[in-house]
Protein backbone atom coordinates (compact mmCIF):
# COMPACT_ATOMS: atom_id res chain seq x y z
CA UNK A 1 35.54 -11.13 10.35
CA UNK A 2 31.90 -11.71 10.94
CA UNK A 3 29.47 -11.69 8.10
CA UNK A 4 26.01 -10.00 8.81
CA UNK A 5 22.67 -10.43 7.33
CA UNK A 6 20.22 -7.33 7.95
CA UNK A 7 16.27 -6.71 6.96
CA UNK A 8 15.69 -2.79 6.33
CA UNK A 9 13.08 -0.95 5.75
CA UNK A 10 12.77 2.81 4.25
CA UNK A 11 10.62 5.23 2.62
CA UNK A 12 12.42 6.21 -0.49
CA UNK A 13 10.34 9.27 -1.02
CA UNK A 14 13.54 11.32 -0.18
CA UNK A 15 16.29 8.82 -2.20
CA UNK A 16 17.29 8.18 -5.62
CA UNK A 17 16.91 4.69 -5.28
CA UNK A 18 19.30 1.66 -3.28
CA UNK A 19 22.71 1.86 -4.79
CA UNK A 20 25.40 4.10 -4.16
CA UNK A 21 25.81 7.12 -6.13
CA UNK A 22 27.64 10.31 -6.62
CA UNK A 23 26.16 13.85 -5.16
CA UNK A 24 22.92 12.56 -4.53
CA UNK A 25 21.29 10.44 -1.28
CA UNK A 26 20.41 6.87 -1.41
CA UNK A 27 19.18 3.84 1.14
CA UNK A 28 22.90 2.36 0.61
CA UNK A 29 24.93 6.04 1.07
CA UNK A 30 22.82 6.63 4.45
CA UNK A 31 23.44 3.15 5.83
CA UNK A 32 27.18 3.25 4.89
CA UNK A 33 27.52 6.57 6.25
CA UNK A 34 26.11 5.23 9.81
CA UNK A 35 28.58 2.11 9.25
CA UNK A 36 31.04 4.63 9.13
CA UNK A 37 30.44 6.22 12.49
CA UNK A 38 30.12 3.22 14.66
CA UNK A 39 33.42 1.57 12.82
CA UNK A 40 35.34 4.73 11.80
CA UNK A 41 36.54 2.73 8.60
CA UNK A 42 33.90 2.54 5.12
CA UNK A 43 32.34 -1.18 5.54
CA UNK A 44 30.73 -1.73 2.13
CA UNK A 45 27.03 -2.85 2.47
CA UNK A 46 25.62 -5.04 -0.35
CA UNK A 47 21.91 -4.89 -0.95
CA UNK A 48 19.16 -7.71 -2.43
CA UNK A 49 17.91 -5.30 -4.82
CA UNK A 50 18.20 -2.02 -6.66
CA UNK A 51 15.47 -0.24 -5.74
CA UNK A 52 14.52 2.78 -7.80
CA UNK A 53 14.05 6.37 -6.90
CA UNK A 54 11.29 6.53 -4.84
CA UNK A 55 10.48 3.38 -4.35
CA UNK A 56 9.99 1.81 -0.77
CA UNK A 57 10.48 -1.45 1.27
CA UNK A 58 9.42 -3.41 4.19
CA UNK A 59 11.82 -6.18 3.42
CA UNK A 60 14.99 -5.35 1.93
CA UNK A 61 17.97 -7.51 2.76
CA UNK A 62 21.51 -6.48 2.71
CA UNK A 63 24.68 -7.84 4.01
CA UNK A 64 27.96 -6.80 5.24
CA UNK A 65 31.23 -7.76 6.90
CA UNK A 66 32.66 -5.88 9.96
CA UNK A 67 34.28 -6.14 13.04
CA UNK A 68 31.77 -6.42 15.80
CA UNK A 69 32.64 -8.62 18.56
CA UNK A 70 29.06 -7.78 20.45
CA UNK A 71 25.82 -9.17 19.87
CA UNK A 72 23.77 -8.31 16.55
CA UNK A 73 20.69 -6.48 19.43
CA UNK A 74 23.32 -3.99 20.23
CA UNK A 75 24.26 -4.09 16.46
CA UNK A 76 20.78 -3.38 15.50
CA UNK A 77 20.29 -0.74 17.81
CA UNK A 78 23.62 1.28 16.63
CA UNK A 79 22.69 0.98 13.64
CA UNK A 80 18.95 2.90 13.97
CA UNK A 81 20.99 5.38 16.74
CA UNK A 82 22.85 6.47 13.36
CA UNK A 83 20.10 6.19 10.69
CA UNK A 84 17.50 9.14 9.29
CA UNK A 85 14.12 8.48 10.66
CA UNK A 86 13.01 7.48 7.15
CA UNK A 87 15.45 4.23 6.81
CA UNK A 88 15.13 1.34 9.85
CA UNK A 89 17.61 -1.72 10.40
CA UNK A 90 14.65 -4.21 11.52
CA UNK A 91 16.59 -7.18 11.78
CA UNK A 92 20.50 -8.14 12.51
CA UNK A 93 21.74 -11.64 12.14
CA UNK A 94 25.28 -13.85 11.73
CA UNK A 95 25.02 -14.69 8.10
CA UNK A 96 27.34 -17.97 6.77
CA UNK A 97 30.07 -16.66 5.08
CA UNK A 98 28.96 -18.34 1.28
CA UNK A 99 26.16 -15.80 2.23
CA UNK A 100 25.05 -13.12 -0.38
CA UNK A 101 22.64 -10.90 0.15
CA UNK A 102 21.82 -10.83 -3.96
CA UNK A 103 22.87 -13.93 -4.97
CA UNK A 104 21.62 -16.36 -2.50
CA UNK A 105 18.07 -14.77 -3.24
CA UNK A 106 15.66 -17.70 -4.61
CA UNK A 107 12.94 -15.07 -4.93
CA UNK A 108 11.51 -11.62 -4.50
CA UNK A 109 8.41 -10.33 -3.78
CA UNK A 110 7.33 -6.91 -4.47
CA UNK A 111 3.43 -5.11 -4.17
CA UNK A 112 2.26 -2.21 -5.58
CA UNK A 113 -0.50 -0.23 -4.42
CA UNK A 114 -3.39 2.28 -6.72
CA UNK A 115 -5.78 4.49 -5.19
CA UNK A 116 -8.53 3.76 -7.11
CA UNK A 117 -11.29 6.56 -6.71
CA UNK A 118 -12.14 9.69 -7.90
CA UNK A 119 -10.88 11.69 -4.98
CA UNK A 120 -7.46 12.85 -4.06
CA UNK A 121 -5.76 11.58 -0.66
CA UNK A 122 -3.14 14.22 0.44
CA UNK A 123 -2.07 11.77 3.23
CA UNK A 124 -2.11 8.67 1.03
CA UNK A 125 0.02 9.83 -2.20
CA UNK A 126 3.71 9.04 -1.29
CA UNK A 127 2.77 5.33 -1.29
CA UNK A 128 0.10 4.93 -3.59
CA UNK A 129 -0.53 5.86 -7.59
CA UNK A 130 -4.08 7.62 -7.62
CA UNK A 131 -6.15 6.24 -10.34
CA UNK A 132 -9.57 8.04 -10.83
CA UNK A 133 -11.08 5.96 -13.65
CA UNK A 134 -12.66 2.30 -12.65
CA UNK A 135 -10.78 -0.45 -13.17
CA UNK A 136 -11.72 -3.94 -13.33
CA UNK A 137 -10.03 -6.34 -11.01
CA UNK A 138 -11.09 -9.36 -12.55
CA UNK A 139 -9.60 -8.23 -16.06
CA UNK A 140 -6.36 -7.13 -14.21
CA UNK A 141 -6.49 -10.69 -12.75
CA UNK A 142 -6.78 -12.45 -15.73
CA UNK A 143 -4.29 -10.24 -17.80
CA UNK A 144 -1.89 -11.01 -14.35
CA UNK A 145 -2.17 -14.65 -15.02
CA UNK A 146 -0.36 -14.74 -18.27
CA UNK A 147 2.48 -13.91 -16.37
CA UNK A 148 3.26 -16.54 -13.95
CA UNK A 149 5.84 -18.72 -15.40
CA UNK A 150 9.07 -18.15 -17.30
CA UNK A 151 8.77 -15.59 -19.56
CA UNK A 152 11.28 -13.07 -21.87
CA UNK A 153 9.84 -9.91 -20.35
CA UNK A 154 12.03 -7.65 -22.56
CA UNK A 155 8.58 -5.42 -22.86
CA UNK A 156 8.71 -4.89 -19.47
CA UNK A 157 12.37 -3.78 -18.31
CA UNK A 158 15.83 -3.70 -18.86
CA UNK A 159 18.82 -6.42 -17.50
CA UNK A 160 20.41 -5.57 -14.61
CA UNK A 161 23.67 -5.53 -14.03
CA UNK A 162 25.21 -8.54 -14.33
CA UNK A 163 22.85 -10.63 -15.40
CA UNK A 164 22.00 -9.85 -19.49
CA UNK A 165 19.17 -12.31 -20.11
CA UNK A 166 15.89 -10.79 -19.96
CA UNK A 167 14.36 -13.94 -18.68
CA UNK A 168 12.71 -14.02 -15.26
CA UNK A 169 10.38 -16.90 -13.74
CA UNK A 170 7.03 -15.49 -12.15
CA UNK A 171 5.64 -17.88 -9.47
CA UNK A 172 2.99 -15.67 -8.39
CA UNK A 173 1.11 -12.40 -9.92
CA UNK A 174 -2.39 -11.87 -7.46
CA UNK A 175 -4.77 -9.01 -7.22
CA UNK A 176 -6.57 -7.75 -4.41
CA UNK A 177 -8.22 -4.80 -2.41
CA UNK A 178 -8.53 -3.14 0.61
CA UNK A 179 -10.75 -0.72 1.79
CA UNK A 180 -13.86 -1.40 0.86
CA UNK A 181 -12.26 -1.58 -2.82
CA UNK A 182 -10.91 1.66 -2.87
CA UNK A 183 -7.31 0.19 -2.62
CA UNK A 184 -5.74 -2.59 -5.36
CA UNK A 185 -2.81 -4.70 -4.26
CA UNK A 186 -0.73 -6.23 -6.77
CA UNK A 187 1.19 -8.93 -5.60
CA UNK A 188 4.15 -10.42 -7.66
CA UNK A 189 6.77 -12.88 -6.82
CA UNK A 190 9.44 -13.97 -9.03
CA UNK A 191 13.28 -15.89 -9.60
CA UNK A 192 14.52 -11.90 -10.14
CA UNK A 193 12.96 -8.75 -11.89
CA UNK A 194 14.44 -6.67 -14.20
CA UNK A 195 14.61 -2.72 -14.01
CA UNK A 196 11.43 -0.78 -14.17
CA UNK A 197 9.72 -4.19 -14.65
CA UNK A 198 7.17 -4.02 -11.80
CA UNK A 199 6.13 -0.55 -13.28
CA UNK A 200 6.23 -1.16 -16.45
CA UNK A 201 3.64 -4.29 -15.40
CA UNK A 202 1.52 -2.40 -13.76
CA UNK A 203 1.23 0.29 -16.20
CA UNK A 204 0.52 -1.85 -18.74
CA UNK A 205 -2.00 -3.78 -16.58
CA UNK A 206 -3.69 -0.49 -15.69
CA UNK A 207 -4.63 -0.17 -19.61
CA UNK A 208 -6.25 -3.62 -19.33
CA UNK A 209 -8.30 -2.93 -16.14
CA UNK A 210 -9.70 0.38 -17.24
CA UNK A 211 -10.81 -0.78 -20.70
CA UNK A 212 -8.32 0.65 -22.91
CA UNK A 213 -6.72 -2.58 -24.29
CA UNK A 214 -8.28 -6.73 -23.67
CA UNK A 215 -6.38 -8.80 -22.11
CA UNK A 216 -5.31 -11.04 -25.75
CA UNK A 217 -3.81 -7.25 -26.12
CA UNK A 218 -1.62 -7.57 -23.18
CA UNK A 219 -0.65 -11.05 -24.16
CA UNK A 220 0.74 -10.09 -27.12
CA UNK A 221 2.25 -7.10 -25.35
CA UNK A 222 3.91 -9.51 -23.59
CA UNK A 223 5.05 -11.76 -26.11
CA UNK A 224 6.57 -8.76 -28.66
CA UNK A 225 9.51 -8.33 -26.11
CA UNK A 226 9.68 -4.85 -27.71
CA UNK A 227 9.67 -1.71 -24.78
CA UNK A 228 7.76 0.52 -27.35
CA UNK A 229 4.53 -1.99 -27.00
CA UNK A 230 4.91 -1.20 -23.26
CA UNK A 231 2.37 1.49 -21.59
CA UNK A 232 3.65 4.31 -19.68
CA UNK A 233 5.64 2.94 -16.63
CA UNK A 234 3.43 3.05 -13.02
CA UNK A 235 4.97 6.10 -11.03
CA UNK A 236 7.35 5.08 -8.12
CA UNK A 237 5.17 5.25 -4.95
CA UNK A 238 3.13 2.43 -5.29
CA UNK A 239 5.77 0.34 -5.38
CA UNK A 240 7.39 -1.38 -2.38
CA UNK A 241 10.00 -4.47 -1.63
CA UNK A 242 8.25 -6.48 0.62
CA UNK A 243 10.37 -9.74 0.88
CA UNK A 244 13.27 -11.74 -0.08
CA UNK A 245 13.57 -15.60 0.35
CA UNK A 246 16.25 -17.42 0.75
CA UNK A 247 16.64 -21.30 0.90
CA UNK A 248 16.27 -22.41 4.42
């Protein structure tokens, strides 16, 4: 049978998260659910990454094997006929069968989003963490540049399944902003991440950019590998799945 790769895209306000699980709704359940109905067997669908509870993507990449004998348009458009309006199939594709949509990954890129100003947006708070105090994007920088590299980053997260070493390679950590400043974009790219790691990153980070430790501070953070040392993790909103490459 067929092998397909797809690129999906969700708001995981309303989810616990990617993966499968028991009594409770998730980006894999739904899309299984709607394999389901256009198949009328279960097709097991196996995702990139496993994105927490509320957290979104614009680039998640899953693959599966099934039966279809049409083209991957009509596949694609099944497939969002069948889907909640808050998960979207953006891309179908014939994938080679050595094809995995986790373990062919080279990298992964992820961004986070803060609100920083010291006014509530009702309309902007499912996708953002709203940080009132300043923060200082050259310190966040500079505390963001330790990271590139390979790095133990035990501080940070936990292993994921699978894979026990806490090791990941960063190959790019960059700050910017949007809106007149008002927005900061954290953009990281990395070999794999562990769980929580992106939040636990930018929670820590946040301490550097508002003053509350220096950036040596965060280094050593870093460096302790001990999840103690780590500041509070960044809630789930901000955070969002933007790519995953594969080798051409």
């Amino acid at each position: 049978m067929p092998k397909f790769k797809t690129v999906v895209e969700y708001d995981g306000t309303n989810y616990h998260g990617w993966q499968l699980q028991p009594n409770v709704s998730t980006i894999q359940g739904e899309i299984e659910k709607a394999l389901e109905k256009i198949f009328h067997t279960r097709i097991v669908v196996y995702g990139a990454g496993r994105t927490d509870a509320g957290v979104h993507a614009s680039g998640q990449v899953a693959h599966l094997i099934a039966p279809w004998n049409h083209s991957t348009e009509n596949l694609k458009r099944a497939f969002n006929a069948l889907l909640p309006e808050d998960i979207s199939i953006r891309d179908v594709c014939l994938a080679p069968d050595d094809f995995h949509a986790r373990h062919s990954a080279v990298s992964k890129t992820y961004q986070y989003q803060i609100l920083n100003q010291d006014i509530r947006s009702p309309l902007r708070r499912l996708y953002n963490w709203e940080v009132s105090q300043p923060l200082d994007l050259s310190k966040l920088q500079e505390a963001s540049d330790l990271l590139v590299g390979a790095h133990d980053f035990a501080t940070f997260g936990t292993p994921t399944s699978g894979t026990p070493s806490t090791v990941r390679e960063i190959f790019e950590a960059v700050w910017g902003k949007t809106d007149g400043g008002a927005t900061l974009i954290f953009t990281i790219r990395g070999s794999g991440f562990l769980r929580f790691m992106v939040r636990g990153l930018v929670g820590t980070l946040v301490r550097v950019g508002s003053g509350k430790i220096t950036v040596p501070d965060f280094g050593k953070i870093l460096e302790s590998r001990d999840r103690s040392k780590s500041g509070p993790a960044a809630p789930p909103q901000g955070l969002s799945l933007i790519s995953v490459e594969y080798v051409a």
